[in-house]
Protein backbone atom coordinates (compact mmCIF):
# COMPACT_ATOMS: atom_id res chain seq x y z
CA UNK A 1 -4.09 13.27 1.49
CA UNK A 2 -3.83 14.14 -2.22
CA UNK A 3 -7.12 14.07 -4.44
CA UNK A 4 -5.03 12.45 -7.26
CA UNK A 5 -6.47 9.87 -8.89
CA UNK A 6 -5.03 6.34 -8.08
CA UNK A 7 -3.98 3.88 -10.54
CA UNK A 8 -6.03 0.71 -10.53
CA UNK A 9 -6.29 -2.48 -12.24
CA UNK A 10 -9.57 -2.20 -13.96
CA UNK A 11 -11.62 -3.72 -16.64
CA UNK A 12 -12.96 -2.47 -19.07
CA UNK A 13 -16.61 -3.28 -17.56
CA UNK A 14 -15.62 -1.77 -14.45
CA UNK A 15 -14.53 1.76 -15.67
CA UNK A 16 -17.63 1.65 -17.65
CA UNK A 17 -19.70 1.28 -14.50
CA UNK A 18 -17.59 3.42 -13.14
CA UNK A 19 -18.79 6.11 -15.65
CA UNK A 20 -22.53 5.09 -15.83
CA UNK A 21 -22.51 5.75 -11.91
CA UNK A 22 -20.17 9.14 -12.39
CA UNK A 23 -17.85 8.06 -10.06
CA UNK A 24 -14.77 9.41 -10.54
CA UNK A 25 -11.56 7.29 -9.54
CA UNK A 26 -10.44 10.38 -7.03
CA UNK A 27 -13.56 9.13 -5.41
CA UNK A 28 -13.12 5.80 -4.70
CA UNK A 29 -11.86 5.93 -1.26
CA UNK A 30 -14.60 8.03 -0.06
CA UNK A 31 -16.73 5.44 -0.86
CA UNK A 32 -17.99 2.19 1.30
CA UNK A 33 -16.52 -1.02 -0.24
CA UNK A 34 -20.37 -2.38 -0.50
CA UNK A 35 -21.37 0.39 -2.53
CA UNK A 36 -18.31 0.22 -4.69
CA UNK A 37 -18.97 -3.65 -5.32
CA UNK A 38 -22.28 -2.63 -6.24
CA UNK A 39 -21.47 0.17 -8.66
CA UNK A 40 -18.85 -2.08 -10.29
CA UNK A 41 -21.06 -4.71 -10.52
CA UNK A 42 -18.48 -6.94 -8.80
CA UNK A 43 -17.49 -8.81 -6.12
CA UNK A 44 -17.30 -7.60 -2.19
CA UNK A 45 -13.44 -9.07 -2.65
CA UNK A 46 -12.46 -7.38 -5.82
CA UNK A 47 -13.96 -3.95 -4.64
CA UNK A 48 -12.28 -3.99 -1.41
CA UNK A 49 -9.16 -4.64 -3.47
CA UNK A 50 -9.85 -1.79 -5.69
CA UNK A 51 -10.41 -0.02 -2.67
CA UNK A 52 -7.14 -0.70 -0.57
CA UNK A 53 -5.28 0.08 -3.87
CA UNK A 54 -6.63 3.68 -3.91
CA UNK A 55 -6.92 4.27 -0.47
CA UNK A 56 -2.98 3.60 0.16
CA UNK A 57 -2.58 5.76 -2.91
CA UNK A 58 -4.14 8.29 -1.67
CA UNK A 59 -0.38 8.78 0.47
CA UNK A 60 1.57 11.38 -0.77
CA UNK A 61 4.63 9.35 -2.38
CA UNK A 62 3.01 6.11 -2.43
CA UNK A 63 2.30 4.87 -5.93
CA UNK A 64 0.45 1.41 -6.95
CA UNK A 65 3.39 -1.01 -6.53
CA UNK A 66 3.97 0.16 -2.75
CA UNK A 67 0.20 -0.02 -2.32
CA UNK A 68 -0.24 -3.59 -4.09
CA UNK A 69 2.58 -5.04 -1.82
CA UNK A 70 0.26 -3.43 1.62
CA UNK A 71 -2.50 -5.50 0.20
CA UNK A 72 -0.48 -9.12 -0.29
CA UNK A 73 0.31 -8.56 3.31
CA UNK A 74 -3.51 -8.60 3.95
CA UNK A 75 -4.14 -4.90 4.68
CA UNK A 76 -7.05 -2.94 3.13
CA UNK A 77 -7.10 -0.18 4.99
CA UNK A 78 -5.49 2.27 7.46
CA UNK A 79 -7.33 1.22 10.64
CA UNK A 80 -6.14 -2.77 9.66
CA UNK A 81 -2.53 -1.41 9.11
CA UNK A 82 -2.31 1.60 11.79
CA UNK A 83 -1.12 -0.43 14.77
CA UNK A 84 1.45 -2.62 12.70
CA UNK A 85 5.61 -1.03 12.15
CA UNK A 86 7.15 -0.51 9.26
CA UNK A 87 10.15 -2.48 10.46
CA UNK A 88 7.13 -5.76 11.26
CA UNK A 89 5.86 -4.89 8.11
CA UNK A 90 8.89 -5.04 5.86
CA UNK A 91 10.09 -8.43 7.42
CA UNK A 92 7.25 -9.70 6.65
CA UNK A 93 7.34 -8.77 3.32
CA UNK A 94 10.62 -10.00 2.82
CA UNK A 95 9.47 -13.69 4.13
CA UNK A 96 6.75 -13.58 2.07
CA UNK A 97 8.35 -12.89 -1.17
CA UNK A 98 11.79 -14.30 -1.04
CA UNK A 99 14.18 -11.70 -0.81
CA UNK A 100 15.15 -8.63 0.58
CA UNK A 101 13.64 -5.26 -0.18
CA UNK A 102 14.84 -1.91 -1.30
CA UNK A 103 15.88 -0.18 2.10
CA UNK A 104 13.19 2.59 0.31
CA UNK A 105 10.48 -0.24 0.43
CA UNK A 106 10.50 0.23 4.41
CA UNK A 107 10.46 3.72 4.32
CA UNK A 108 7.25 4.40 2.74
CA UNK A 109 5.66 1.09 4.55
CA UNK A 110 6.69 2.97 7.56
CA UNK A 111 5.17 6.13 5.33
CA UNK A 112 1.68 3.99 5.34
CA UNK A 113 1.77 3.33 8.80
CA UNK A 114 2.54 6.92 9.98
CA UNK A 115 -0.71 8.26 7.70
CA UNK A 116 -2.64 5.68 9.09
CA UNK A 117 -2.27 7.00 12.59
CA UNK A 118 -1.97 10.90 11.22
CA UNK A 119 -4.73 11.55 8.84
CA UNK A 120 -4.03 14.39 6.49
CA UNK A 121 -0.03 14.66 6.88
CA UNK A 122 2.11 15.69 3.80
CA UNK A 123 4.97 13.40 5.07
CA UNK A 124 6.46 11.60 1.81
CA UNK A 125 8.20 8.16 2.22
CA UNK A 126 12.00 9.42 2.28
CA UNK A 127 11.16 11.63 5.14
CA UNK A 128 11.22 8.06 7.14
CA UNK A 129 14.81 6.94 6.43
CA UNK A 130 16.53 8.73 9.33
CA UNK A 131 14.26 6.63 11.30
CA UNK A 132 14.76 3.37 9.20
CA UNK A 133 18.65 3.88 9.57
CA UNK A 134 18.65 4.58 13.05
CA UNK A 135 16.51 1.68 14.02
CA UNK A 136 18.08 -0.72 11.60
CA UNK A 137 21.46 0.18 13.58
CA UNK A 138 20.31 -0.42 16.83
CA UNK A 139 18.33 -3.60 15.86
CA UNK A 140 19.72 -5.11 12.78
CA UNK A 141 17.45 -7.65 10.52
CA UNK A 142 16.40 -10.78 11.86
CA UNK A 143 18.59 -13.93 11.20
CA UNK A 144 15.78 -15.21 9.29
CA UNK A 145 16.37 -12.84 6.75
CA UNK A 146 16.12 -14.10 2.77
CA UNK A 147 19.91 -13.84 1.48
CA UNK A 148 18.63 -12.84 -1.93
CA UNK A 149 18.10 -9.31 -2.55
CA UNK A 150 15.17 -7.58 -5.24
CA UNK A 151 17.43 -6.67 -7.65
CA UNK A 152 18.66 -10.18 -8.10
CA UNK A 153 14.84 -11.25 -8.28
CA UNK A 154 13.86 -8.86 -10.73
CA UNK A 155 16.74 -10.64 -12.94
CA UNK A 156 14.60 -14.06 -12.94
């Protein structure tokens, strides 16, 4: 995992605390989420937020967007996510928001997944789309599957 620090969300207050307590952002996954609320002066949910954000940062290739849309699905961190499938993961994702994703969206959640159950790999999101390909041939997408796709959603 890369020591680059994530991109989060915060206040002004919280960066401030951030500083008083000389935590640097690099750091935040390192630390426990009780300690974080506490040196944000904030609540256990917003720090575990702030949290999950960095951790699945942390990925090589995985940037705030991919690791905000882990987080709506209800995952904070990798031992929540590591026994869930990128495949599971993206259909999900796809109920919950209306539309179908980028086929790139399921490569890095199956990106996430992988580093959850590999600590330390390198492995970058586009290194999963033989996979995706292969499995989306054999399998398809469910029936269930929202007709409109994210580039017509960005539109509205």
């Amino acid at each position: 995992m890369t020591a680059n620090s994530p991109k989060l969300p915060l206040t002004p207050e919280e960066r401030s605390s951030l500083r008083a307590a000389k935590i640097k952002l690099c750091e935040i996954t390192q630390l426990d989420v009780h300690n974080l609320a506490n040196a944000l002066n904030a609540s256990l949910n917003r720090a575990e937020y702030l949290h999950g954000l960095a951790i699945f940062q942390s990925i090589p290739s995985i940037g705030p967007k991919l690791a905000h849309l882990v987080i709506d699905l209800g995952y904070y961190s990798f031992d929540a996510v590591k026994y869930e499938s990128g495949e599971e993961l993206t259909n999900r994702a796809e109920e919950n928001y209306g539309y179908w994703m980028d086929p790139c969206v399921e490569d890095s959640l199956r990106c996430v997944v992988y580093h959850a159950n590999h600590p330390g790999s390198d492995k970058k999101w586009f290194e999963f789309t033989g996979e995706r390909k292969e499995y989306r041939k054999e399998n398809g997408y469910p029936e269930t599957r929202p007709k409109r796709a994210w580039y017509d959603a960005e539109k509205t």
